[in-house]
Structure formats: C-alpha cells, structure tokens
PDB file of N, CA and C in Angstrom:
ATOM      1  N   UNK A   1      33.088  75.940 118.782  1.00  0.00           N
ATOM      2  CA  UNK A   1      32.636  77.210 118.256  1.00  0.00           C
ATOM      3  C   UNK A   1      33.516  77.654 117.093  1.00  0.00           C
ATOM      4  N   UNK A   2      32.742  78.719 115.853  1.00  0.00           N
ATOM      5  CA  UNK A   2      33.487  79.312 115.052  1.00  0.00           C
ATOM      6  C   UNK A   2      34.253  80.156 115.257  1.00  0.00           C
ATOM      7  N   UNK A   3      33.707  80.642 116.019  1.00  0.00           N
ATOM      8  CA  UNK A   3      34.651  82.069 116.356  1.00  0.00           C
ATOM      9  C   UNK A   3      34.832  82.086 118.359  1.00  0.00           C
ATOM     10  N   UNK A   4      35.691  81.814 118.473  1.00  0.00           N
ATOM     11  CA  UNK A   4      35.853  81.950 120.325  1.00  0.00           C
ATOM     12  C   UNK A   4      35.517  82.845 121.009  1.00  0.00           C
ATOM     13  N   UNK A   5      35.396  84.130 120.577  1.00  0.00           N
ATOM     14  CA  UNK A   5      35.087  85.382 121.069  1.00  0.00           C
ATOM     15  C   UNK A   5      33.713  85.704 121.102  1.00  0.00           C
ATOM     16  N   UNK A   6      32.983  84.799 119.884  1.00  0.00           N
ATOM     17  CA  UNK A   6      31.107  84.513 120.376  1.00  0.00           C
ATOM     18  C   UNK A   6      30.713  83.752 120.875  1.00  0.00           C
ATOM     19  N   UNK A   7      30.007  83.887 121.166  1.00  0.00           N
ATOM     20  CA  UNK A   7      29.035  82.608 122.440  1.00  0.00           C
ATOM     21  C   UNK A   7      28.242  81.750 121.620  1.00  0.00           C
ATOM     22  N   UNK A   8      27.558  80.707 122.450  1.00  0.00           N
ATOM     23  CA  UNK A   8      27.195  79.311 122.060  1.00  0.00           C
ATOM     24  C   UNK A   8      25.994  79.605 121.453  1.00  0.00           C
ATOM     25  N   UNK A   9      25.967  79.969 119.854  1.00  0.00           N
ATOM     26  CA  UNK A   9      24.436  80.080 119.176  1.00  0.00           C
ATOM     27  C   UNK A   9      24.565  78.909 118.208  1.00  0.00           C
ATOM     28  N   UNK A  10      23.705  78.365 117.390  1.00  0.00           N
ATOM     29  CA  UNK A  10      23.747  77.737 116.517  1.00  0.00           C
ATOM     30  C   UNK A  10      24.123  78.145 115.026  1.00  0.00           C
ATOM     31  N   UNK A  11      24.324  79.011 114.853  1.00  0.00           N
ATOM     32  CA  UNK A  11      25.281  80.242 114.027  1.00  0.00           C
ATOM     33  C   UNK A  11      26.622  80.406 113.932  1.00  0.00           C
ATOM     34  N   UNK A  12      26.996  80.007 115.207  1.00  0.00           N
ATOM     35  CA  UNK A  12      28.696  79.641 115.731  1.00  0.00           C
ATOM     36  C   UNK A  12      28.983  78.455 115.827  1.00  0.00           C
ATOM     37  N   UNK A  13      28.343  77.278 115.864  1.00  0.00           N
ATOM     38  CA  UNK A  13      28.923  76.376 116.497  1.00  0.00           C
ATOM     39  C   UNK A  13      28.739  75.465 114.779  1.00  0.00           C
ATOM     40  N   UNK A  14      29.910  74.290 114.882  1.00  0.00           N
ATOM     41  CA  UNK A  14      29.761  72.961 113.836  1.00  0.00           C
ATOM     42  C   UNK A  14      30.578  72.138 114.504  1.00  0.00           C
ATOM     43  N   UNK A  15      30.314  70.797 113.704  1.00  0.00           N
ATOM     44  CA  UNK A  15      30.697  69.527 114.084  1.00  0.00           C
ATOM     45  C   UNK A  15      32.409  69.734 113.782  1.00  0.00           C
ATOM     46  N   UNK A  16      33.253  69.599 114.536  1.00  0.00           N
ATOM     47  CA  UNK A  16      34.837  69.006 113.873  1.00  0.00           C
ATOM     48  C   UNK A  16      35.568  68.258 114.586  1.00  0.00           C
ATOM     49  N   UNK A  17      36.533  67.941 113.783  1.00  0.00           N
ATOM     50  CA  UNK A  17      37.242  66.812 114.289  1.00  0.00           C
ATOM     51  C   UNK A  17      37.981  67.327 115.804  1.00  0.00           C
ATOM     52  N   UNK A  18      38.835  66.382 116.389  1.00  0.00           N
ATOM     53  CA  UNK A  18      39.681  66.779 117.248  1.00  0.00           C
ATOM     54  C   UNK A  18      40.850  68.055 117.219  1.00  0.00           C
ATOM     55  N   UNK A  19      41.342  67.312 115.960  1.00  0.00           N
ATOM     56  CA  UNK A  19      42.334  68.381 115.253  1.00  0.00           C
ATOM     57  C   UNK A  19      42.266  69.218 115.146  1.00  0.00           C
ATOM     58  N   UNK A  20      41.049  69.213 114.168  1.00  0.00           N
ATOM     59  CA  UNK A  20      40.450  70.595 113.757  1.00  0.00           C
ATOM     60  C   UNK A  20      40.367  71.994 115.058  1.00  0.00           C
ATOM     61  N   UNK A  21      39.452  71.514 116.558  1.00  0.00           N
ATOM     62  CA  UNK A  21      39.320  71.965 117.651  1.00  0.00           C
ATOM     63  C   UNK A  21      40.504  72.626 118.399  1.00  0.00           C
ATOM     64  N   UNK A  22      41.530  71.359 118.084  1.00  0.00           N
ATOM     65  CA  UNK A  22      42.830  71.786 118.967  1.00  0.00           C
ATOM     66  C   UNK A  22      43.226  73.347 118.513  1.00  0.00           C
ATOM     67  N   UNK A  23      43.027  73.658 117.082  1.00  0.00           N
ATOM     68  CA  UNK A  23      43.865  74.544 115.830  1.00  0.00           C
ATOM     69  C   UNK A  23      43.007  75.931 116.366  1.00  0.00           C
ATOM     70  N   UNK A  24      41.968  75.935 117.231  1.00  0.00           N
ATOM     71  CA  UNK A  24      40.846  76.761 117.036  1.00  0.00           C
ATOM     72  C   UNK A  24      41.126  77.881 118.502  1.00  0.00           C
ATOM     73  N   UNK A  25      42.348  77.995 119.095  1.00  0.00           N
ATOM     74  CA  UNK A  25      41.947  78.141 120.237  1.00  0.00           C
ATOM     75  C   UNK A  25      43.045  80.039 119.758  1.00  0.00           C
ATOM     76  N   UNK A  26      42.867  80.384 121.245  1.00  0.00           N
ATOM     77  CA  UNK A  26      43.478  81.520 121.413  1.00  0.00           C
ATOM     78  C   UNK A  26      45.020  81.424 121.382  1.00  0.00           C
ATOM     79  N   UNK A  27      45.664  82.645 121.599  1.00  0.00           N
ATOM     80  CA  UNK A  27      46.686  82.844 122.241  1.00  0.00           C
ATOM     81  C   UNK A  27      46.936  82.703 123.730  1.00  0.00           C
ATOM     82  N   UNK A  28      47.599  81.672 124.232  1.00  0.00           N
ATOM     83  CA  UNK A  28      47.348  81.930 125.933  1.00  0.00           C
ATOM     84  C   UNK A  28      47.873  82.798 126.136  1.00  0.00           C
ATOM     85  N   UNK A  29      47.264  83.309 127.284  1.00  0.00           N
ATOM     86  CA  UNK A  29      48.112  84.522 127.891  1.00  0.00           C
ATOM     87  C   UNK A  29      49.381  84.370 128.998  1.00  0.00           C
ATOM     88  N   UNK A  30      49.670  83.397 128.899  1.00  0.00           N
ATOM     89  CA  UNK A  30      51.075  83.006 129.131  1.00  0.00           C
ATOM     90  C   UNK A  30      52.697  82.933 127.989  1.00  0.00           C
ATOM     91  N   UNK A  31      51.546  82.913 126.833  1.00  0.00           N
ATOM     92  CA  UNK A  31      52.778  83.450 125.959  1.00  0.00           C
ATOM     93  C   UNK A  31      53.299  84.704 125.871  1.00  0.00           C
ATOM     94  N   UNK A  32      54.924  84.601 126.349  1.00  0.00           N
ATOM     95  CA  UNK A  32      55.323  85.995 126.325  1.00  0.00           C
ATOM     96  C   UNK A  32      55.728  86.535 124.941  1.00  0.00           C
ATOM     97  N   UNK A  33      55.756  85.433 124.022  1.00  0.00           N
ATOM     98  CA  UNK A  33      56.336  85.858 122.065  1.00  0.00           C
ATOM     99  C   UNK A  33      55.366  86.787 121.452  1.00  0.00           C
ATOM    100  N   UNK A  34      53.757  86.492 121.889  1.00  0.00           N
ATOM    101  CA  UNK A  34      53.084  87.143 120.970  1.00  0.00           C
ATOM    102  C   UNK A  34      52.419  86.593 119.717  1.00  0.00           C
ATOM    103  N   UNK A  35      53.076  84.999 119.369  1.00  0.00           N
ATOM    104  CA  UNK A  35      53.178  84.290 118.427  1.00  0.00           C
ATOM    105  C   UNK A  35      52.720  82.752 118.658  1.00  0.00           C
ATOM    106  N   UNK A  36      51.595  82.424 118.122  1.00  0.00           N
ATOM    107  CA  UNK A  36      51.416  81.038 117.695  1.00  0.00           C
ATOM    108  C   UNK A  36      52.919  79.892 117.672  1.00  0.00           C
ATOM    109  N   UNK A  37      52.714  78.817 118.362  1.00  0.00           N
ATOM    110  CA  UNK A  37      54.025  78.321 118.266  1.00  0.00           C
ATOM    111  C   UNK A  37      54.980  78.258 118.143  1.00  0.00           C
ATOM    112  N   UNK A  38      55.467  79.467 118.696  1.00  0.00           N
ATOM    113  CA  UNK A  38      56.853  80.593 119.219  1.00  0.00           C
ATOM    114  C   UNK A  38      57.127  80.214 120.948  1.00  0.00           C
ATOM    115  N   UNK A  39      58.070  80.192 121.266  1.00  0.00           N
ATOM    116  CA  UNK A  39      58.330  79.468 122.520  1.00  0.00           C
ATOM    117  C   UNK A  39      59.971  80.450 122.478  1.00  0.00           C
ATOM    118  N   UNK A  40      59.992  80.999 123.937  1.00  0.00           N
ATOM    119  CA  UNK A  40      61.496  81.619 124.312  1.00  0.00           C
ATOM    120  C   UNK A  40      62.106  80.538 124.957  1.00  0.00           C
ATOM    121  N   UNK A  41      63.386  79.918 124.775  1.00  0.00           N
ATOM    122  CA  UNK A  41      63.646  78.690 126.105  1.00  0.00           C
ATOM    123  C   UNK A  41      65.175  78.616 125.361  1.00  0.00           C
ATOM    124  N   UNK A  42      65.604  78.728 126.487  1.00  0.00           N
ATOM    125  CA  UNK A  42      67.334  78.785 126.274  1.00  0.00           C
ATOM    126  C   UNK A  42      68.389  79.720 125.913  1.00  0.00           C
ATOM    127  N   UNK A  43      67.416  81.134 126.086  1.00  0.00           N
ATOM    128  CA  UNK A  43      67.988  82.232 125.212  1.00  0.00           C
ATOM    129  C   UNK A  43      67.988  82.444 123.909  1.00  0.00           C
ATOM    130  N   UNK A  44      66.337  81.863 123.390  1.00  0.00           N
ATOM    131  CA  UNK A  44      66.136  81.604 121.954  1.00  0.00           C
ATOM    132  C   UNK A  44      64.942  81.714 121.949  1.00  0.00           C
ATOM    133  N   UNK A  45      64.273  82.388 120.744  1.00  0.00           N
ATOM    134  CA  UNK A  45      62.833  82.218 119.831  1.00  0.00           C
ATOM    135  C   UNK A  45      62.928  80.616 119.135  1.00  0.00           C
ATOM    136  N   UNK A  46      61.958  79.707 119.414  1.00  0.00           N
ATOM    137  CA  UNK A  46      62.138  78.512 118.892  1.00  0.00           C
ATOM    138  C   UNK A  46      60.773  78.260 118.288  1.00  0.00           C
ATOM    139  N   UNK A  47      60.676  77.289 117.077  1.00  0.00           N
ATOM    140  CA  UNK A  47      59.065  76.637 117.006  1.00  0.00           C
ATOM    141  C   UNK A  47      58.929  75.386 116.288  1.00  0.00           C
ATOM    142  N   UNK A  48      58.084  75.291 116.861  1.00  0.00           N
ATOM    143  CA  UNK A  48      57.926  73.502 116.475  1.00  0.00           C
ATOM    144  C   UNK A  48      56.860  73.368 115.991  1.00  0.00           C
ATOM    145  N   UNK A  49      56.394  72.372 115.218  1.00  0.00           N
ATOM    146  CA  UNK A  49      54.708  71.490 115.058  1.00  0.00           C
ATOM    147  C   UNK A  49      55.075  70.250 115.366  1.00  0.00           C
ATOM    148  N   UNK A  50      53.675  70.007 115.873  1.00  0.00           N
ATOM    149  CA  UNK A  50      53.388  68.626 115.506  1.00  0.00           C
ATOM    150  C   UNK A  50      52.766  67.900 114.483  1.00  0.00           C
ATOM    151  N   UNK A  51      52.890  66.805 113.985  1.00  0.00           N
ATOM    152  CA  UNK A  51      52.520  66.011 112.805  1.00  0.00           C
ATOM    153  C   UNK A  51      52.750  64.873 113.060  1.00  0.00           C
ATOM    154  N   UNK A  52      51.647  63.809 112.975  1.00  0.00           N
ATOM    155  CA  UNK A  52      51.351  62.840 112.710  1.00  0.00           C
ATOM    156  C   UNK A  52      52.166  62.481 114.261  1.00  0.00           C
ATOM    157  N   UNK A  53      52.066  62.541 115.066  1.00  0.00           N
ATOM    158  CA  UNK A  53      52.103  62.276 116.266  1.00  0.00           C
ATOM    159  C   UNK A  53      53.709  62.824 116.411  1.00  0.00           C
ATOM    160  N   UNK A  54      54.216  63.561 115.901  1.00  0.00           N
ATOM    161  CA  UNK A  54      56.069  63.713 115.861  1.00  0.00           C
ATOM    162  C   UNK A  54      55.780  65.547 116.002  1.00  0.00           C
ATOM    163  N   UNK A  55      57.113  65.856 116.940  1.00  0.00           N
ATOM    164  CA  UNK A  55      57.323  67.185 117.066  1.00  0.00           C
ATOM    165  C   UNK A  55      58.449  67.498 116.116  1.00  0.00           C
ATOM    166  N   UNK A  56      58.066  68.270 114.966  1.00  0.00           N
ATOM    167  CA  UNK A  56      59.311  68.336 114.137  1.00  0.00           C
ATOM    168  C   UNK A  56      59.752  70.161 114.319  1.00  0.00           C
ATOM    169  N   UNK A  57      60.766  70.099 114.575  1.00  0.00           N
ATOM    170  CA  UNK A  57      61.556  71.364 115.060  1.00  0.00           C
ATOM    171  C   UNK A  57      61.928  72.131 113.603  1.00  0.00           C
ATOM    172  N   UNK A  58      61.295  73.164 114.012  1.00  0.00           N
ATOM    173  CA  UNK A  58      61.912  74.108 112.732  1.00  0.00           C
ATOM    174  C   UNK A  58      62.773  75.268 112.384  1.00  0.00           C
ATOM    175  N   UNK A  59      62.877  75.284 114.008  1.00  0.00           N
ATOM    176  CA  UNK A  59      64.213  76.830 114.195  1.00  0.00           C
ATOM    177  C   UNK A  59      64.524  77.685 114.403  1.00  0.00           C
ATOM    178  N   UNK A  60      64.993  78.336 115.030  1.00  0.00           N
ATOM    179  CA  UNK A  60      65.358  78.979 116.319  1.00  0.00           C
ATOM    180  C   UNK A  60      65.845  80.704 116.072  1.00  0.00           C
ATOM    181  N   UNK A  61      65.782  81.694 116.685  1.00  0.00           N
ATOM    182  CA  UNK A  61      66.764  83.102 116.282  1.00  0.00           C
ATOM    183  C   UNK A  61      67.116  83.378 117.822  1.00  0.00           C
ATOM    184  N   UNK A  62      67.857  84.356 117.799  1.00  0.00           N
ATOM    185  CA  UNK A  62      68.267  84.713 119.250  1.00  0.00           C
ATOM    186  C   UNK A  62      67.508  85.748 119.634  1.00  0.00           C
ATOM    187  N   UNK A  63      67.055  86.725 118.510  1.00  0.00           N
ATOM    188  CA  UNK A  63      66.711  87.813 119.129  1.00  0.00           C
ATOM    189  C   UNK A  63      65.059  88.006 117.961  1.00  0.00           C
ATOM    190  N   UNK A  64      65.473  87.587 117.087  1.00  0.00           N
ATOM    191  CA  UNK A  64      63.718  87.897 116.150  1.00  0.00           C
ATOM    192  C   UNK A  64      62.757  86.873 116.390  1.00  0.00           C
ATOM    193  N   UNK A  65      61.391  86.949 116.895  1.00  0.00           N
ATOM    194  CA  UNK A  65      60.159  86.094 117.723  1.00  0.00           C
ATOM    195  C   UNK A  65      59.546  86.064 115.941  1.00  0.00           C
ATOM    196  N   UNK A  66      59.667  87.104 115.699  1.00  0.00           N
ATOM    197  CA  UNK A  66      58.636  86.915 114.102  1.00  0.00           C
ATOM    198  C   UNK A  66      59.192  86.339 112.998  1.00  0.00           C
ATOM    199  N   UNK A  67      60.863  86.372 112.970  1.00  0.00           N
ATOM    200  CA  UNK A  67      61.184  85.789 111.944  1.00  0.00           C
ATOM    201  C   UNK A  67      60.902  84.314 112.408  1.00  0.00           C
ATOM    202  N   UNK A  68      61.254  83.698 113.336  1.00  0.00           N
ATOM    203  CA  UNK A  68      60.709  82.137 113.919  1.00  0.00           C
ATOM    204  C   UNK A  68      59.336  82.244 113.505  1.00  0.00           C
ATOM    205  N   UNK A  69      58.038  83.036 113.826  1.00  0.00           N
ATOM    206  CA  UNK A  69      56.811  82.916 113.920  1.00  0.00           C
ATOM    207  C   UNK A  69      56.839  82.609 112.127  1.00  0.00           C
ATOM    208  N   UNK A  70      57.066  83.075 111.160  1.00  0.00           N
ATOM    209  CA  UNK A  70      56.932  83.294 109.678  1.00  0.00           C
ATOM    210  C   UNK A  70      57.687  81.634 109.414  1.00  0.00           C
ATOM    211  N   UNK A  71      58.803  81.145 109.620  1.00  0.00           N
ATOM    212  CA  UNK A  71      59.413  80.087 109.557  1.00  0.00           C
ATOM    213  C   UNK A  71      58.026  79.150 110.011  1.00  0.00           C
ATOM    214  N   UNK A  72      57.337  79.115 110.552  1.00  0.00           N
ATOM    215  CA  UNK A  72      56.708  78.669 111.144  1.00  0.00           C
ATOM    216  C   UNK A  72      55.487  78.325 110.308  1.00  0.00           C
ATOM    217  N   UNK A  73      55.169  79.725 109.839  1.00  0.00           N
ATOM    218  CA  UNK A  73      53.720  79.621 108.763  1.00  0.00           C
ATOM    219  C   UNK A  73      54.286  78.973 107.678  1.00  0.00           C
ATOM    220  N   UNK A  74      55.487  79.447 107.370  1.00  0.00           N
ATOM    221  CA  UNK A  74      55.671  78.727 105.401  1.00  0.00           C
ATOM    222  C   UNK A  74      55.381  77.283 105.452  1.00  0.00           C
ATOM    223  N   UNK A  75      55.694  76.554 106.747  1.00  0.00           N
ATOM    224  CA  UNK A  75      56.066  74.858 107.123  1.00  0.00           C
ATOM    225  C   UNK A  75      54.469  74.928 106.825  1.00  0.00           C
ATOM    226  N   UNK A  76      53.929  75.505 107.604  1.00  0.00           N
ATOM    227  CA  UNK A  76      52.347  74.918 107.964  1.00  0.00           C
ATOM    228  C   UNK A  76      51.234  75.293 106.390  1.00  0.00           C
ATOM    229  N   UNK A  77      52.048  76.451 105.383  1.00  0.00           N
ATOM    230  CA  UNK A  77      51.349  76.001 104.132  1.00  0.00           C
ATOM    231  C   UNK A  77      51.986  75.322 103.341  1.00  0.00           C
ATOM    232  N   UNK A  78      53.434  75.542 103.467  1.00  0.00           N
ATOM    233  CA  UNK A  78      53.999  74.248 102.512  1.00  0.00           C
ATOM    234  C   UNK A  78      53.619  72.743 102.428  1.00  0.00           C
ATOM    235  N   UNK A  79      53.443  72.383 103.386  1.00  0.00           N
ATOM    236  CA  UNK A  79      52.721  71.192 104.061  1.00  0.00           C
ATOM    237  C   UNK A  79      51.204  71.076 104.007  1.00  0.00           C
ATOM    238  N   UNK A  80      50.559  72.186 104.011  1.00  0.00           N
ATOM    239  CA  UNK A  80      48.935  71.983 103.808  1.00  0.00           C
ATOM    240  C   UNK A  80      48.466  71.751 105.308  1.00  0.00           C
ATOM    241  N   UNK A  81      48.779  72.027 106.137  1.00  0.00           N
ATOM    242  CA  UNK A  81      48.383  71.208 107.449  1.00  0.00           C
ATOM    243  C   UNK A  81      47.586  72.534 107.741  1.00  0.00           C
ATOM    244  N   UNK A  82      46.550  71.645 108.447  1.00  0.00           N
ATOM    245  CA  UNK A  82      45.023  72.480 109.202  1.00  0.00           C
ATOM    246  C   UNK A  82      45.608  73.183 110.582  1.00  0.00           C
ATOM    247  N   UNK A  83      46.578  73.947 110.415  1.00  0.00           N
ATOM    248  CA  UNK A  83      46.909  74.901 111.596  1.00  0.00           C
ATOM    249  C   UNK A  83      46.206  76.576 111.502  1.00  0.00           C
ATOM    250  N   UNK A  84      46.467  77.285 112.710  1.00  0.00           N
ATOM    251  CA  UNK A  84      45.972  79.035 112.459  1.00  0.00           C
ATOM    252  C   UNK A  84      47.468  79.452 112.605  1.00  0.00           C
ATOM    253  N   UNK A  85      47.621  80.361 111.569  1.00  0.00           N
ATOM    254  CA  UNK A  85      48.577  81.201 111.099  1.00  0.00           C
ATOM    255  C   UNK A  85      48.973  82.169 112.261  1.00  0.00           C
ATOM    256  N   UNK A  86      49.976  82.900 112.467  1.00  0.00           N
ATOM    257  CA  UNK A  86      50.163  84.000 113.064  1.00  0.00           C
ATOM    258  C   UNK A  86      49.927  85.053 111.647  1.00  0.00           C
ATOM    259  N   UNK A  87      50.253  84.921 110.229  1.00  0.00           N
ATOM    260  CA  UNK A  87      50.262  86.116 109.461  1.00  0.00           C
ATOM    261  C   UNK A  87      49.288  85.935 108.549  1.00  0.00           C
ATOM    262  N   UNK A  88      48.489  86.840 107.707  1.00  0.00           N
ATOM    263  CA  UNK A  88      47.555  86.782 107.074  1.00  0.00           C
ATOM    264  C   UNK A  88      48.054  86.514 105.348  1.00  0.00           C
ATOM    265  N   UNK A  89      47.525  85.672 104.880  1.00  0.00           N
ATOM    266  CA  UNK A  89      48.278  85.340 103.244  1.00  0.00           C
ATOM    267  C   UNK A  89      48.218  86.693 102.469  1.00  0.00           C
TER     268      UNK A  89
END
C-alpha cells in the first residue's frame, strides 16, 4: 500500500520492490525514541542503517534522540538511499 493508514483500494496500492516495502512501514509502537532508526541501548540514543547487506553505525548522544534521529537523515540523503525520513526537507 501507498499510504498504511488506507485500506486496500486500487488507488493505494502499486507494484514495489522488497526494499522499497521494507522503507514503507510505521513507527512500532515499541519504540520508546519516537524516531525512525533511533534505538536507546547502553545509556545511549544510537542509529544505524543498513546497506547493501552491512549495518553501518552512525552515532550515538547520551541524552539528544533527535540530534541521532537528524545524523541519521543527512546519511540517508547524502547517500541517496530509498529510506523514510524522520524530518521533512
């Protein structure tokens, strides 16, 4: 689906890749950050991607979830990679 929050019409829905699908989903509600690929673990805001089958680590704060979350977006347009943003361009 295009949008997750509408239901299965032919209006919402297109063909995509795997990738593409994975990139498409919500926030679980198990995240306590608030943030797209923001993770608390060790007494730290941390975030990572993946690429090309590799988790490349991008870095950590003790106490700011958004400055990690923003570290996070610049990688994913600097790079061009088909991810969803936490911030709007």
């Amino acid at each position: 689906r295009i949008d997750n929050d509408k239901g299965y019409s032919p209006d919402n829905c297109r063909w995509i890749t795997r990738a593409e699908n994975n990139c498409n989903q919500r926030i679980r509600k198990d995240n306590k950050t608030g943030y797209r690929g923001v993770t608390y673990r060790r007494g730290r805001y941390e975030c990572s991607v993946r690429m090309n089958g590799k988790k490349i680590y991008l870095g950590s704060h003790k106490t700011d979830a958004e400055y990690v979350a923003r570290l996070r977006d610049k990688f994913i347009i600097d790079n061009k990679l088909n991810r969803t943003l936490n911030f709007k361009v």
